[in-house]
C-alpha atoms as a PDB file:
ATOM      1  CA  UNK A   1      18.955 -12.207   3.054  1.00  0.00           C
ATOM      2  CA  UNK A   2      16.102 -14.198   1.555  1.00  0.00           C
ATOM      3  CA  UNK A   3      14.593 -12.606  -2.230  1.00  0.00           C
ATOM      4  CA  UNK A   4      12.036 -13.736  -4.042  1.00  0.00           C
ATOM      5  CA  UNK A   5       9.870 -13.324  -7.121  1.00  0.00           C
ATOM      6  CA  UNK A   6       7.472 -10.388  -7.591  1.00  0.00           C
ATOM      7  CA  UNK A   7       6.304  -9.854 -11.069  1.00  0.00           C
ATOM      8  CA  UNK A   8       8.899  -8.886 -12.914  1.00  0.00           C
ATOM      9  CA  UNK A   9      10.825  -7.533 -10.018  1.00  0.00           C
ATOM     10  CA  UNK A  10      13.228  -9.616  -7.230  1.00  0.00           C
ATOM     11  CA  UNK A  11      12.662  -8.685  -3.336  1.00  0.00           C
ATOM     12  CA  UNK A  12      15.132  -8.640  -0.690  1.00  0.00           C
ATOM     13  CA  UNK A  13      13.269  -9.377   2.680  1.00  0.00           C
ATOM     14  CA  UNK A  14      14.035 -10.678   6.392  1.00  0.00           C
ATOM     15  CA  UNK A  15      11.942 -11.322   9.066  1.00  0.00           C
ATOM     16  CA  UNK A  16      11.997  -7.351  10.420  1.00  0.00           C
ATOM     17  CA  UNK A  17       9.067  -7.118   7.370  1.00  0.00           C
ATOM     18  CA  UNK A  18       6.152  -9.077   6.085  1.00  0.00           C
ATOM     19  CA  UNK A  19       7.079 -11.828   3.729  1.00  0.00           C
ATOM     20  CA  UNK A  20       6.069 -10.641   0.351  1.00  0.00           C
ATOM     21  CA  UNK A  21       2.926 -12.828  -1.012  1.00  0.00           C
ATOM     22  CA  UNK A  22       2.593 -13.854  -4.581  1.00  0.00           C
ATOM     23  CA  UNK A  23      -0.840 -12.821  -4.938  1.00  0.00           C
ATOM     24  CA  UNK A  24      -0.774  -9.028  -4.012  1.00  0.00           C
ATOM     25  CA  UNK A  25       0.782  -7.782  -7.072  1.00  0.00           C
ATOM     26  CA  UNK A  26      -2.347  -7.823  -8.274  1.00  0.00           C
ATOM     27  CA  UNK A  27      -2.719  -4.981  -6.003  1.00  0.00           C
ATOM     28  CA  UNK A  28       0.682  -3.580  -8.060  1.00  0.00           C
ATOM     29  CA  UNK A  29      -0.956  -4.928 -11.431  1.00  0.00           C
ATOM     30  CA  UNK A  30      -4.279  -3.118 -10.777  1.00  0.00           C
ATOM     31  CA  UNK A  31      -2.633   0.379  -9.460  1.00  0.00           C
ATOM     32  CA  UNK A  32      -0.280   0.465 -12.537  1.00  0.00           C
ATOM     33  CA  UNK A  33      -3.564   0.426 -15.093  1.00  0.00           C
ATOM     34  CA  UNK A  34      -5.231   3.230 -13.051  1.00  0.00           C
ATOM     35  CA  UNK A  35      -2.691   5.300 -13.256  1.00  0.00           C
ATOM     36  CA  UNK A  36      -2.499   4.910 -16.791  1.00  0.00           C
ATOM     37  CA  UNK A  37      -5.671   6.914 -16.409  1.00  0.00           C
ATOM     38  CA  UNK A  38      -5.221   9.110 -13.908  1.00  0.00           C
ATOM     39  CA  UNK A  39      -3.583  12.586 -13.825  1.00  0.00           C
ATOM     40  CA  UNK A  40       0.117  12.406 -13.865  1.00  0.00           C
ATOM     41  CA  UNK A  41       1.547  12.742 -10.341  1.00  0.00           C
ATOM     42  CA  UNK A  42       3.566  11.011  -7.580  1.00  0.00           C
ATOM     43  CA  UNK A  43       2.115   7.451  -6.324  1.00  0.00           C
ATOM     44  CA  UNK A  44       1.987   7.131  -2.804  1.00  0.00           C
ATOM     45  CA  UNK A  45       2.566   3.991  -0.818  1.00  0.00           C
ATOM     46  CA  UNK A  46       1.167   3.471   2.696  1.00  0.00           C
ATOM     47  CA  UNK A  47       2.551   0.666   4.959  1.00  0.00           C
ATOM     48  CA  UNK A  48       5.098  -0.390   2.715  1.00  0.00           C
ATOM     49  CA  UNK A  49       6.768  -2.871   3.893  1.00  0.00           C
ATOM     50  CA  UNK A  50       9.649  -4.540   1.515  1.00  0.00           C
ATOM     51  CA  UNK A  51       8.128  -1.775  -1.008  1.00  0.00           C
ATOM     52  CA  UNK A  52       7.403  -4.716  -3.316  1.00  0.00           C
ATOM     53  CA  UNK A  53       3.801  -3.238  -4.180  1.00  0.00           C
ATOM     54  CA  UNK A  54       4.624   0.120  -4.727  1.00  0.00           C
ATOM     55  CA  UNK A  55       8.049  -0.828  -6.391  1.00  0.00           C
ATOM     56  CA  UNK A  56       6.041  -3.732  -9.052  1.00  0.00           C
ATOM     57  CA  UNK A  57       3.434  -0.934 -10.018  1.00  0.00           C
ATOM     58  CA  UNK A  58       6.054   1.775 -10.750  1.00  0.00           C
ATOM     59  CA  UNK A  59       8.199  -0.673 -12.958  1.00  0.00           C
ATOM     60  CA  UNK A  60       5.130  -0.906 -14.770  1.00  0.00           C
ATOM     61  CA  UNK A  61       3.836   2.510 -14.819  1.00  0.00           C
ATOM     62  CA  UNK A  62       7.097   3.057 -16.230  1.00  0.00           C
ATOM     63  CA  UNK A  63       6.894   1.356 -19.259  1.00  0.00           C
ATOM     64  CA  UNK A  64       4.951   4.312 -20.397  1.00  0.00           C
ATOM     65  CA  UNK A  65       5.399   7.087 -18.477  1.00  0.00           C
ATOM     66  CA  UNK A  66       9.477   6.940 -16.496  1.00  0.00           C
ATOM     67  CA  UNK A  67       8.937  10.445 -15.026  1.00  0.00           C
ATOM     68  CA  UNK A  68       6.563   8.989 -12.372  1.00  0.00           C
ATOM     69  CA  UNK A  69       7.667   9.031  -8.694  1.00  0.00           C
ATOM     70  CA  UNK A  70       6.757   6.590  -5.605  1.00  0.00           C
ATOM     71  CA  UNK A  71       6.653   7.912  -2.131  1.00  0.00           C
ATOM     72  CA  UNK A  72       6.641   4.943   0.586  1.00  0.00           C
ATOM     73  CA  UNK A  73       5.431   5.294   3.754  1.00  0.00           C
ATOM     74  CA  UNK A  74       6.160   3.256   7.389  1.00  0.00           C
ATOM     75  CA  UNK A  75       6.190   3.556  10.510  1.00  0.00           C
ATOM     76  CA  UNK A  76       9.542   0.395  11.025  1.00  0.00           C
ATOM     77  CA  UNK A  77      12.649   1.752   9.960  1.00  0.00           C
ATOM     78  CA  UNK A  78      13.543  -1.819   8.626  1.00  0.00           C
ATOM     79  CA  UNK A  79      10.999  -1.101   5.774  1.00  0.00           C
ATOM     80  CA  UNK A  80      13.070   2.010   4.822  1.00  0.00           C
ATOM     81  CA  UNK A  81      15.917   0.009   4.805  1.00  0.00           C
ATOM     82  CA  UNK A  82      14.467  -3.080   2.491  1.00  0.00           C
ATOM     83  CA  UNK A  83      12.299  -0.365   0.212  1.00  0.00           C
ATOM     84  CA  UNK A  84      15.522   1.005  -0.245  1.00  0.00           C
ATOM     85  CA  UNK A  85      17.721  -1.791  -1.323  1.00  0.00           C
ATOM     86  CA  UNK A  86      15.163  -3.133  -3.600  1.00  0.00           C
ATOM     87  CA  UNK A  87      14.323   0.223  -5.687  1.00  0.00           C
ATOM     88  CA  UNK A  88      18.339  -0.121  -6.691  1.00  0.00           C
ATOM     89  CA  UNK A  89      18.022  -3.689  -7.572  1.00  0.00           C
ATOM     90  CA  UNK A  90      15.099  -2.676  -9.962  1.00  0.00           C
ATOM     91  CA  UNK A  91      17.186   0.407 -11.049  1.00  0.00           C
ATOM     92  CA  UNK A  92      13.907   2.456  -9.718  1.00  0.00           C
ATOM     93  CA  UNK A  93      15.790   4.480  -7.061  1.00  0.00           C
ATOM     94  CA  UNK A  94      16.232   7.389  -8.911  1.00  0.00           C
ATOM     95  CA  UNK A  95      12.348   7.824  -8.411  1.00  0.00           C
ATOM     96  CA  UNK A  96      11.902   6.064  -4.716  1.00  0.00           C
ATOM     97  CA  UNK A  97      10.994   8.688  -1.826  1.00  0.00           C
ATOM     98  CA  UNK A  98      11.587   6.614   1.619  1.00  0.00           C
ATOM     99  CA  UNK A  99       9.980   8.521   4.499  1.00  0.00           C
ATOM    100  CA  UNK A 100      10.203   6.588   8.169  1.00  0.00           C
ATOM    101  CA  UNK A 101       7.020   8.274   9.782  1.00  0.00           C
ATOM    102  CA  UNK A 102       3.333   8.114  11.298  1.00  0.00           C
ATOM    103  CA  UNK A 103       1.099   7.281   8.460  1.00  0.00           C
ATOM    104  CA  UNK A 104      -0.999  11.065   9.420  1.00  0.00           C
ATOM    105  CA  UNK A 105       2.316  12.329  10.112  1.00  0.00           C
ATOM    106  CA  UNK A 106       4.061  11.577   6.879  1.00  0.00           C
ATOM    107  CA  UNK A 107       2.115  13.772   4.449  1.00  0.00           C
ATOM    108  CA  UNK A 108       2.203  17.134   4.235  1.00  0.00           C
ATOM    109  CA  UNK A 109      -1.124  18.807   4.093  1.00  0.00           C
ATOM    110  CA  UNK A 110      -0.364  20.473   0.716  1.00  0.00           C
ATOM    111  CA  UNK A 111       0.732  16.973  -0.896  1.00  0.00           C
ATOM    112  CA  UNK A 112      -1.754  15.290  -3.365  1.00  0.00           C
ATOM    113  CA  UNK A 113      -1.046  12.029  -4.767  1.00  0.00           C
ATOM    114  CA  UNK A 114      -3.613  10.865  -7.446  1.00  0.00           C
ATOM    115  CA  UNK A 115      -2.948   7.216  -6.840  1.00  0.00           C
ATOM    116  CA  UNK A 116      -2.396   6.133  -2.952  1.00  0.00           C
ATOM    117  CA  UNK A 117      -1.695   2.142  -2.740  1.00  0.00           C
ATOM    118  CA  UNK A 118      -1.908   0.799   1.047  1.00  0.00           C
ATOM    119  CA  UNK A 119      -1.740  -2.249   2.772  1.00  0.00           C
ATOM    120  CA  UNK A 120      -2.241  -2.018   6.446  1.00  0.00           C
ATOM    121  CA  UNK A 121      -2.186  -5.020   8.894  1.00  0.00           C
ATOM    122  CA  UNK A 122      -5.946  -6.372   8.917  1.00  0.00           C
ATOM    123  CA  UNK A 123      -5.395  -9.320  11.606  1.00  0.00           C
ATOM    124  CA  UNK A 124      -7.813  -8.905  14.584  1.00  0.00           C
ATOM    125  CA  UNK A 125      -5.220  -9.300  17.462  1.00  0.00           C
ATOM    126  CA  UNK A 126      -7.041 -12.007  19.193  1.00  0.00           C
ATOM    127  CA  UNK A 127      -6.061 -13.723  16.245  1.00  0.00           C
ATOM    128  CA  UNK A 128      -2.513 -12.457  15.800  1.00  0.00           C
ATOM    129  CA  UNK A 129      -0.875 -16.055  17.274  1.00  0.00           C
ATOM    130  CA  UNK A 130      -2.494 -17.978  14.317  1.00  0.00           C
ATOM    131  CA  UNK A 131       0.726 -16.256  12.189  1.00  0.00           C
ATOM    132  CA  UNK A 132       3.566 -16.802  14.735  1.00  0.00           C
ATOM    133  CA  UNK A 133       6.360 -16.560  11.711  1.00  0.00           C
ATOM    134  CA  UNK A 134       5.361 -12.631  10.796  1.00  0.00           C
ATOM    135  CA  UNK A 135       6.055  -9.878  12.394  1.00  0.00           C
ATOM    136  CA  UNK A 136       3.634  -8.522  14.981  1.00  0.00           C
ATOM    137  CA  UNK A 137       3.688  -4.867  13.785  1.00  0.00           C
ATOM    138  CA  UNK A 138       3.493  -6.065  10.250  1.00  0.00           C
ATOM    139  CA  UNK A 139      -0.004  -7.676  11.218  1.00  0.00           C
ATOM    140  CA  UNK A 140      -1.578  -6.390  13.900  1.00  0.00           C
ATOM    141  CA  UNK A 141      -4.793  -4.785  12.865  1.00  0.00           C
ATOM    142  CA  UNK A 142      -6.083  -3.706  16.451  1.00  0.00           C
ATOM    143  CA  UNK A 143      -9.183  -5.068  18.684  1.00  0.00           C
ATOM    144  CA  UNK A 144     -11.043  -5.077  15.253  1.00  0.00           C
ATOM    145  CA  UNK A 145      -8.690  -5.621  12.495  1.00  0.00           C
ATOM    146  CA  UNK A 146      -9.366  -1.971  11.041  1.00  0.00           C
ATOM    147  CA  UNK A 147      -7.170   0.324  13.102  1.00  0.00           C
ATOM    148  CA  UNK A 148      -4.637   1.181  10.366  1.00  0.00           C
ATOM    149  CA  UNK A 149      -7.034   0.625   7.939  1.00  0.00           C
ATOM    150  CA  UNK A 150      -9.192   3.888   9.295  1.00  0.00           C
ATOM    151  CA  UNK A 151      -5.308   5.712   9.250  1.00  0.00           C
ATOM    152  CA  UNK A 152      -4.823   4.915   5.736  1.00  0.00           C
ATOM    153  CA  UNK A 153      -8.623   6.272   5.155  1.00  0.00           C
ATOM    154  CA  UNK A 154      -7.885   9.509   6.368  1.00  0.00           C
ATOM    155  CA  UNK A 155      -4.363   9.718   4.904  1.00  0.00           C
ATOM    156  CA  UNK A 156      -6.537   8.626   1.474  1.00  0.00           C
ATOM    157  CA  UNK A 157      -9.362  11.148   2.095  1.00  0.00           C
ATOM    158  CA  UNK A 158      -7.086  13.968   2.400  1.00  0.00           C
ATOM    159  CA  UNK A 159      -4.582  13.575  -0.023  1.00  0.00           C
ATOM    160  CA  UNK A 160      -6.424  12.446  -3.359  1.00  0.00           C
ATOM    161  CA  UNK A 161      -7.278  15.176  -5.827  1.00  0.00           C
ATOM    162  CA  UNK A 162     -10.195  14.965  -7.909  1.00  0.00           C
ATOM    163  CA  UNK A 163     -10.107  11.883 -10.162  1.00  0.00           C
ATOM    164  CA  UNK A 164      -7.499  10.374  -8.588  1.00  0.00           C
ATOM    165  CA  UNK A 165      -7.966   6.970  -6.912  1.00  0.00           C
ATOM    166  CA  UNK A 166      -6.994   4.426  -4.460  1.00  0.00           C
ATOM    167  CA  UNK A 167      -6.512   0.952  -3.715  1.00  0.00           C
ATOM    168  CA  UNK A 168      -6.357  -0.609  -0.749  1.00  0.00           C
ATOM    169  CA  UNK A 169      -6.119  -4.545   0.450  1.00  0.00           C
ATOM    170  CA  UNK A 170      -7.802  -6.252   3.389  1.00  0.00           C
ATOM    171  CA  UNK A 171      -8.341  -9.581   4.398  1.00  0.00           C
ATOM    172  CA  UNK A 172     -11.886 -10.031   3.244  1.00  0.00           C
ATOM    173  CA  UNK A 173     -15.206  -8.272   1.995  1.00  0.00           C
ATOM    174  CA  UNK A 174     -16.617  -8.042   5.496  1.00  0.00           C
ATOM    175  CA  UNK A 175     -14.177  -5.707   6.704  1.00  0.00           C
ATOM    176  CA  UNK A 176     -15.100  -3.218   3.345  1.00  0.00           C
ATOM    177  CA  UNK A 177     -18.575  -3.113   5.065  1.00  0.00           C
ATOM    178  CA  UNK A 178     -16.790  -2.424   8.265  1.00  0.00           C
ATOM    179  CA  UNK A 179     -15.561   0.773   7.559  1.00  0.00           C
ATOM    180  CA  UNK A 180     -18.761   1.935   6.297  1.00  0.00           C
ATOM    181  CA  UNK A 181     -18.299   4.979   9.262  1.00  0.00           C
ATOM    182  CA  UNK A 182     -14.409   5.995   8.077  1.00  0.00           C
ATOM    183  CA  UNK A 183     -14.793   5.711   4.246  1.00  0.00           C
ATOM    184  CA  UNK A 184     -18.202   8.338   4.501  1.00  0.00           C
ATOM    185  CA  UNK A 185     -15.822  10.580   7.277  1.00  0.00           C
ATOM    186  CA  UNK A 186     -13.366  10.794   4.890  1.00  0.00           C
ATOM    187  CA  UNK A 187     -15.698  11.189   1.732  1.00  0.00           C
ATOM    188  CA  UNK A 188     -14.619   7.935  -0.229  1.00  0.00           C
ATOM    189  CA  UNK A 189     -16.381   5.511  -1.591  1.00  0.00           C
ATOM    190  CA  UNK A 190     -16.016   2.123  -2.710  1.00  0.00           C
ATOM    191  CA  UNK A 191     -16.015   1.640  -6.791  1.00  0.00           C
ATOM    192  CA  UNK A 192     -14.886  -1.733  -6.524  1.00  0.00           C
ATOM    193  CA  UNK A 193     -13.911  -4.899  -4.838  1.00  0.00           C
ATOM    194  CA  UNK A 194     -12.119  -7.054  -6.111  1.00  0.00           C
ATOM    195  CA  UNK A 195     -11.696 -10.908  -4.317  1.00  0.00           C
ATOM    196  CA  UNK A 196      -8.398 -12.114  -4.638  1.00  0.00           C
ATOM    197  CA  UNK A 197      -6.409 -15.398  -3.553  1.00  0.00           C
ATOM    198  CA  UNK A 198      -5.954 -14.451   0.112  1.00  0.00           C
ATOM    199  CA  UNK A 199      -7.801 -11.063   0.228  1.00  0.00           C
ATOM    200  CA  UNK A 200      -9.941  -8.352  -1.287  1.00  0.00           C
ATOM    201  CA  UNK A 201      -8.311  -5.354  -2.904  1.00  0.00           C
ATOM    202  CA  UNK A 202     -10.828  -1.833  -2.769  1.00  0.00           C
ATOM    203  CA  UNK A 203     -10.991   0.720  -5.765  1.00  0.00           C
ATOM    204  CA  UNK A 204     -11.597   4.123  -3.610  1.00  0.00           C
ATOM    205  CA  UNK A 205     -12.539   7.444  -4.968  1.00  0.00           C
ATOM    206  CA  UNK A 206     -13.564  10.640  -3.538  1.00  0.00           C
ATOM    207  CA  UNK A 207     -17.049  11.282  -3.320  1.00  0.00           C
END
């Protein structure tokens, strides 16, 4: 099984999963500071993957706080599976939640997390053969690019108390103004972006 590098964490990955890139734990980086201000609470993680993001920002968070707890969320069972083996490498399990599910299935109503990571496929699927080494659920974004992208909105929108916040990664500003319609549905709006190596990452709150 391939590993690599992520921060101070190493990933076990395979091709079932999206190859873990270098640049998002900035994504990790910038979720770990926010919750450093934010209410204390669970973090949840929406389209997973190897768990690397969610995994990198709770080894940080825990450097000052070790009570908090990461949920995970996808819809491939190989995800579970990879999350899994890499919160024991990074002696995080203790605090791991893996849950296998629709991303509006997988939270209770009641839940509130006040710091929701996600990274949903962005690709436009006309596009989807310019990455023939990923996986295609790991990319595909829809007609548009945005389809999980609105799923992770509502999850968001629903789910984050007052003065909590979240970050989320697409492929580049454009798309931010693209959800224009689902961010004001689901009562967020956009703080900050933030352009990054090989995407933007969003700073949501509630409105």
């Amino acid at each position: 099984m391939p590993v690599t590098a992520f921060g101070q964490l190493t990933i076990r990955y395979d091709d079932r999963v999206l190859t873990p890139r270098e640049w998002t734990a900035r994504q990790s980086e910038w979720a770990a500071a926010l919750a450093g201000q934010a209410p204390g609470g669970d973090i949840l993680e929406l389209c997973s993957g190897a768990g690397h993001i969610g995994l990198l920002a709770l080894a940080l968070v825990h450097q000052a706080d070790d009570q908090r707890r990461l949920v995970c969320v996808d819809v491939n069972p190989a995800s579970a599976e990879l999350t899994t083996i890499n919160a024991e490498a990074a002696g995080l399990a203790p605090f791991v939640e893996v849950r296998v599910a629709d991303l509006l299935e997988a939270v209770t109503p009641d839940e509130r997390f006040p710091l929701i990571i996600a990274d949903p496929p962005w690709v436009l699927r006309a596009e989807i053969g310019r990455y023939p080494d990923d996986p295609l659920l790991a990319i595909d974004g829809g007609d548009d690019g945005l389809d999980v992208a609105r799923r992770c909105l509502e999850v968001i929108g629903g789910h984050l108390p007052p003065g909590g916040t979240g970050v989320l990664q697409l492929g580049y500003a454009e798309q931010v103004s693209a959800l224009a319609g689902a961010l004001e549905a689901n009562r967020l709006e956009v703080v900050e972006v933030r352009a990054e190596e090989r995407g933007v990452l969003v700073l949501l709150q509630n409105r």
